[in-house]
Protein backbone atom coordinates (compact mmCIF):
# COMPACT_ATOMS: atom_id res chain seq x y z
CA UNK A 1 -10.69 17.50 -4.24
CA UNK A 2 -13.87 18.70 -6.46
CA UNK A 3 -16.08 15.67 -7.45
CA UNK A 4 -15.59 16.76 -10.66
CA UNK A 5 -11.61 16.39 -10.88
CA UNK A 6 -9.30 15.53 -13.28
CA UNK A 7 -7.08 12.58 -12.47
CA UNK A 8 -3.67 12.46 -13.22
CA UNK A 9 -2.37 8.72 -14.25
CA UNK A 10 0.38 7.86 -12.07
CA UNK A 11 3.86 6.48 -14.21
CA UNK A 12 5.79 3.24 -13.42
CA UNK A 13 9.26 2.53 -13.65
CA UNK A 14 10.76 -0.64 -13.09
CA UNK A 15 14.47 -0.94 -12.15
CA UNK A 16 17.24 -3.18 -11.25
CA UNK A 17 19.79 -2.37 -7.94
CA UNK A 18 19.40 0.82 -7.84
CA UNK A 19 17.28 4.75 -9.51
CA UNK A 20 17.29 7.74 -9.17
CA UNK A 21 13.60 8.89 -8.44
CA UNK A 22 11.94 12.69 -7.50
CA UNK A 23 12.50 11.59 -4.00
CA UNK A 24 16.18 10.34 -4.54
CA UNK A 25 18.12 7.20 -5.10
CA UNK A 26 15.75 3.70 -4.94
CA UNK A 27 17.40 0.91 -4.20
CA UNK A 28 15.94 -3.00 -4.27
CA UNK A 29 16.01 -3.31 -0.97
CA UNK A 30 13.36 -0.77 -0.29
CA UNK A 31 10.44 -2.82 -2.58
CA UNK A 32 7.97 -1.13 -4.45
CA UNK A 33 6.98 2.46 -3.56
CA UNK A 34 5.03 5.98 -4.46
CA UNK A 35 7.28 9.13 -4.96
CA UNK A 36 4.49 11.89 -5.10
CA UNK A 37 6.99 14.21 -6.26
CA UNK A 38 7.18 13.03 -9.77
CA UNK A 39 4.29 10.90 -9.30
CA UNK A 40 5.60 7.51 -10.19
CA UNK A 41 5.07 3.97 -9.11
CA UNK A 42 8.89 2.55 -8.83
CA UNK A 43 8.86 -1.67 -8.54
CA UNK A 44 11.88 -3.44 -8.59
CA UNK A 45 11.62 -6.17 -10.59
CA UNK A 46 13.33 -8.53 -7.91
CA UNK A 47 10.71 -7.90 -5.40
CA UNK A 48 8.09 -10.36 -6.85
CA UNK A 49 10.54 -13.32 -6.23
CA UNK A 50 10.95 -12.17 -2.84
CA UNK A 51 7.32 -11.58 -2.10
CA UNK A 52 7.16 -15.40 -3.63
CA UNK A 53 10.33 -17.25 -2.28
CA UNK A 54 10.72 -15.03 1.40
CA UNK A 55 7.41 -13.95 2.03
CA UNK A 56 5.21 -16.88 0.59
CA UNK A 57 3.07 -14.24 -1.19
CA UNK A 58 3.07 -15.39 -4.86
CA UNK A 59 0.78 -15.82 -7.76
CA UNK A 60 -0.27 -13.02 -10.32
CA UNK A 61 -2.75 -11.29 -8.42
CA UNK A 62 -0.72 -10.85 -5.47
CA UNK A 63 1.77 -8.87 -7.77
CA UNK A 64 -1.30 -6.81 -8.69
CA UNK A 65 -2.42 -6.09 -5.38
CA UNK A 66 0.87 -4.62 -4.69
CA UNK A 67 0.99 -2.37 -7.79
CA UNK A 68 -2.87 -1.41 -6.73
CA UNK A 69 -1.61 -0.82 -2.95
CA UNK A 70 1.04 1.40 -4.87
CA UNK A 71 -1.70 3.48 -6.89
CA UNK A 72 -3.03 3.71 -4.02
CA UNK A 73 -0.80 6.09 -2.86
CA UNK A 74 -1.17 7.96 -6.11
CA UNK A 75 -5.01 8.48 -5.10
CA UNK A 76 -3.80 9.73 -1.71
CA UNK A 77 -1.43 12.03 -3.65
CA UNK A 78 -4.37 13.07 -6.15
CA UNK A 79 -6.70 13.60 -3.17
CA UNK A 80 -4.21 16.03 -1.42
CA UNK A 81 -3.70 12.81 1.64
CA UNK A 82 -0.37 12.62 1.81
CA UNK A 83 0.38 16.68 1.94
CA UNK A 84 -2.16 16.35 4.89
CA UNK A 85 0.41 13.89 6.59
CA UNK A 86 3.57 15.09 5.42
CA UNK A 87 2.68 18.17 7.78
CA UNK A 88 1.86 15.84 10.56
CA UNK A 89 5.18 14.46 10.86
CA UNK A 90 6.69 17.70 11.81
CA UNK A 91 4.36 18.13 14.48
CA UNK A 92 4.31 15.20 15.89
CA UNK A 93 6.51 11.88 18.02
CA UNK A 94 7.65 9.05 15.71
CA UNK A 95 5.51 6.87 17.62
CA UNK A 96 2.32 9.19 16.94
CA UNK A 97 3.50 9.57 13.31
CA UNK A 98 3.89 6.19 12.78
CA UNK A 99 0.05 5.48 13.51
CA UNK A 100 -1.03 7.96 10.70
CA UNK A 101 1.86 5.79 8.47
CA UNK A 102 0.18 2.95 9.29
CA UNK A 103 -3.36 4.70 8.69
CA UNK A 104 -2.27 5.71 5.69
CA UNK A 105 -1.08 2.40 4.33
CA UNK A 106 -3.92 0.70 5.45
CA UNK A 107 -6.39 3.13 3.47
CA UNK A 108 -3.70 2.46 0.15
CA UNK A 109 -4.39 -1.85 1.18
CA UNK A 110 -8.04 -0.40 1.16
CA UNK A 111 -7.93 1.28 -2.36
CA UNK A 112 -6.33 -2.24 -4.09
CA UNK A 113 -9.50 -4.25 -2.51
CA UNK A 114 -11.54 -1.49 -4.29
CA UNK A 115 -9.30 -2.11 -6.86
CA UNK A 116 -10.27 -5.79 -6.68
CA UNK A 117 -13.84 -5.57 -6.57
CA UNK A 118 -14.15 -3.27 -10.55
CA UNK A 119 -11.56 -5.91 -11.82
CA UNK A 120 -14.50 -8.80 -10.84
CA UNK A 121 -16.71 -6.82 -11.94
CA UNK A 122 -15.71 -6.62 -15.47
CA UNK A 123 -15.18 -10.18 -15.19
CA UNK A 124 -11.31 -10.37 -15.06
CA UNK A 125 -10.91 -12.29 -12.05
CA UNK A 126 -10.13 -15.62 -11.48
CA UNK A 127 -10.76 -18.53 -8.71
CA UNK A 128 -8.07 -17.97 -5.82
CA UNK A 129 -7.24 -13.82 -7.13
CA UNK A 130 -8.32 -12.83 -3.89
CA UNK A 131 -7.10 -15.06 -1.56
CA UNK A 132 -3.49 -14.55 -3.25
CA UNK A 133 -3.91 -11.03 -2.75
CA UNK A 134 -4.65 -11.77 1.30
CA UNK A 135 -2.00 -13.94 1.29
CA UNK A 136 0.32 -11.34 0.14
CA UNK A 137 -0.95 -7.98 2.44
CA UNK A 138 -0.54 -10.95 5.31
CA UNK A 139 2.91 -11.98 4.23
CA UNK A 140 4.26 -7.68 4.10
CA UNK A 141 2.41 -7.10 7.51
CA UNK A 142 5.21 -5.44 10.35
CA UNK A 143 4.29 -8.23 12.38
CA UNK A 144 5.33 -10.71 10.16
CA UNK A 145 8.45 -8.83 8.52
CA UNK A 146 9.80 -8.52 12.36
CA UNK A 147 9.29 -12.10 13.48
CA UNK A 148 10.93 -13.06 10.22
CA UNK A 149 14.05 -10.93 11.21
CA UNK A 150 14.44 -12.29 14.41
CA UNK A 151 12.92 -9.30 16.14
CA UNK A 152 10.45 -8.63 19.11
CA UNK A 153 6.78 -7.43 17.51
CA UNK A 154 6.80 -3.85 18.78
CA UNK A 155 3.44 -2.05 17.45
CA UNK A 156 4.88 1.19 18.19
CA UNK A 157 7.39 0.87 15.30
CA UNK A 158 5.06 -0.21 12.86
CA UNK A 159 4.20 2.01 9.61
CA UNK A 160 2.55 -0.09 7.40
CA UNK A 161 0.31 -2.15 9.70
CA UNK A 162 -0.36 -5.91 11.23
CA UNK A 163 -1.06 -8.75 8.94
CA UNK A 164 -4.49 -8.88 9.94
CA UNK A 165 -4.89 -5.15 9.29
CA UNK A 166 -3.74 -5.15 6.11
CA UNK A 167 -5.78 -8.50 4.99
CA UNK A 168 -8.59 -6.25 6.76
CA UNK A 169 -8.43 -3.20 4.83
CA UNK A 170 -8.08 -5.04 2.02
CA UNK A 171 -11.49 -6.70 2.54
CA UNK A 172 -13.32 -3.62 3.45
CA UNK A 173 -12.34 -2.12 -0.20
CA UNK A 174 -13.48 -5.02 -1.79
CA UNK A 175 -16.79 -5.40 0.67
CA UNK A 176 -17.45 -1.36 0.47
CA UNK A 177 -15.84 -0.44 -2.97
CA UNK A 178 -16.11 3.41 -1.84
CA UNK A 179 -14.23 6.13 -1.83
CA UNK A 180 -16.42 8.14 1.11
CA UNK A 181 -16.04 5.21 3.09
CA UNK A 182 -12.43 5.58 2.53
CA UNK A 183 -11.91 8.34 4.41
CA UNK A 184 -14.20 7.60 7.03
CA UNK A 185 -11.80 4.32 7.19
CA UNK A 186 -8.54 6.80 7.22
CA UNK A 187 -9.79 9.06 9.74
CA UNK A 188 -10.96 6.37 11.93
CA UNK A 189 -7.59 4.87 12.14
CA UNK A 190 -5.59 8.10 12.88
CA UNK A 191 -7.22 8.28 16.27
């Protein structure tokens, strides 16, 4: 989009069991997630306590690196990213698709550690924010969600990323704090 573009503020709607959404029925099961069809942020309000209690993820700035992981998405949507790889999975293998998935997610992990670095800037950070936020793109990684179901780790199948990856794109947003670099970040990972 123009430098010079009007953004659109995402909604949020939190919900219990089950929603209807733009992109059809949430249920709690699924965690948080981006529908850019109506352009909403949908968290179920259970998922913290798993992210705490399952995942070992807790503490209030882990909660807001999700929502800014989430947002992230919204930015995609704003920056006409995720039309770019809707169109992609037509053309292409799951297994090729679910790289640019897992490119994609990584650049959202990127845009919360951007996120990150403006809220210590204006001072709203406190000791350990960051390292709860780590520990929480660690705990969601594909790697981790796989072992914990009992499962072989099969990269292939991933769409969101590796632990590390996700702790690592985090960083980078917080180190870089740059939109450019974003999609230089993005298009490296697609490869």
């Amino acid at each position: 989009k123009e430098k010079n573009a009007t953004y659109e503020e995402p909604h949020m709607t939190l919900f219990q069991d089950t929603t209807k959404t733009g992109c059809g029925v949430a249920q709690s099961r699924m965690g948080p997630f981006y529908c850019p069809v109506d352009q909403t942020v949908y968290f179920d309000v259970s998922f913290y306590d798993d992210l705490k209690s399952r995942f070992g993820g807790g503490g209030d700035f882990a909660l807001a690196y999700v929502l800014a992981h989430e947002i992230g998405h919204h930015v995609q949507n704003e920056l006409s990213i995720i039309e770019q790889t809707s169109k992609l999975r037509q053309q292409l293998t799951e297994t090729e698709y679910n790289k640019v998935s897992v490119a994609q997610e990584l650049q959202a992990d990127y845009f919360a550690g951007l996120f990150a670095y403006y809220v210590k800037e204006k001072g709203y950070l406190e000791e350990g924010d960051i390292d709860e936020a780590m520990n929480a793109a660690s705990a969601i990684g594909d790697d981790r969600i796989q072992e914990m179901a009992g499962m072989n780790v099969d990269v292939d199948s991933f769409t969101h990323g590796s632990s590390e990856q996700r702790k690592e794109a985090f960083e980078l947003g917080y180190k870089y704090h740059d939109i450019d670099h974003s999609m230089k970040f993005f298009d490296d990972l697609k490869r």
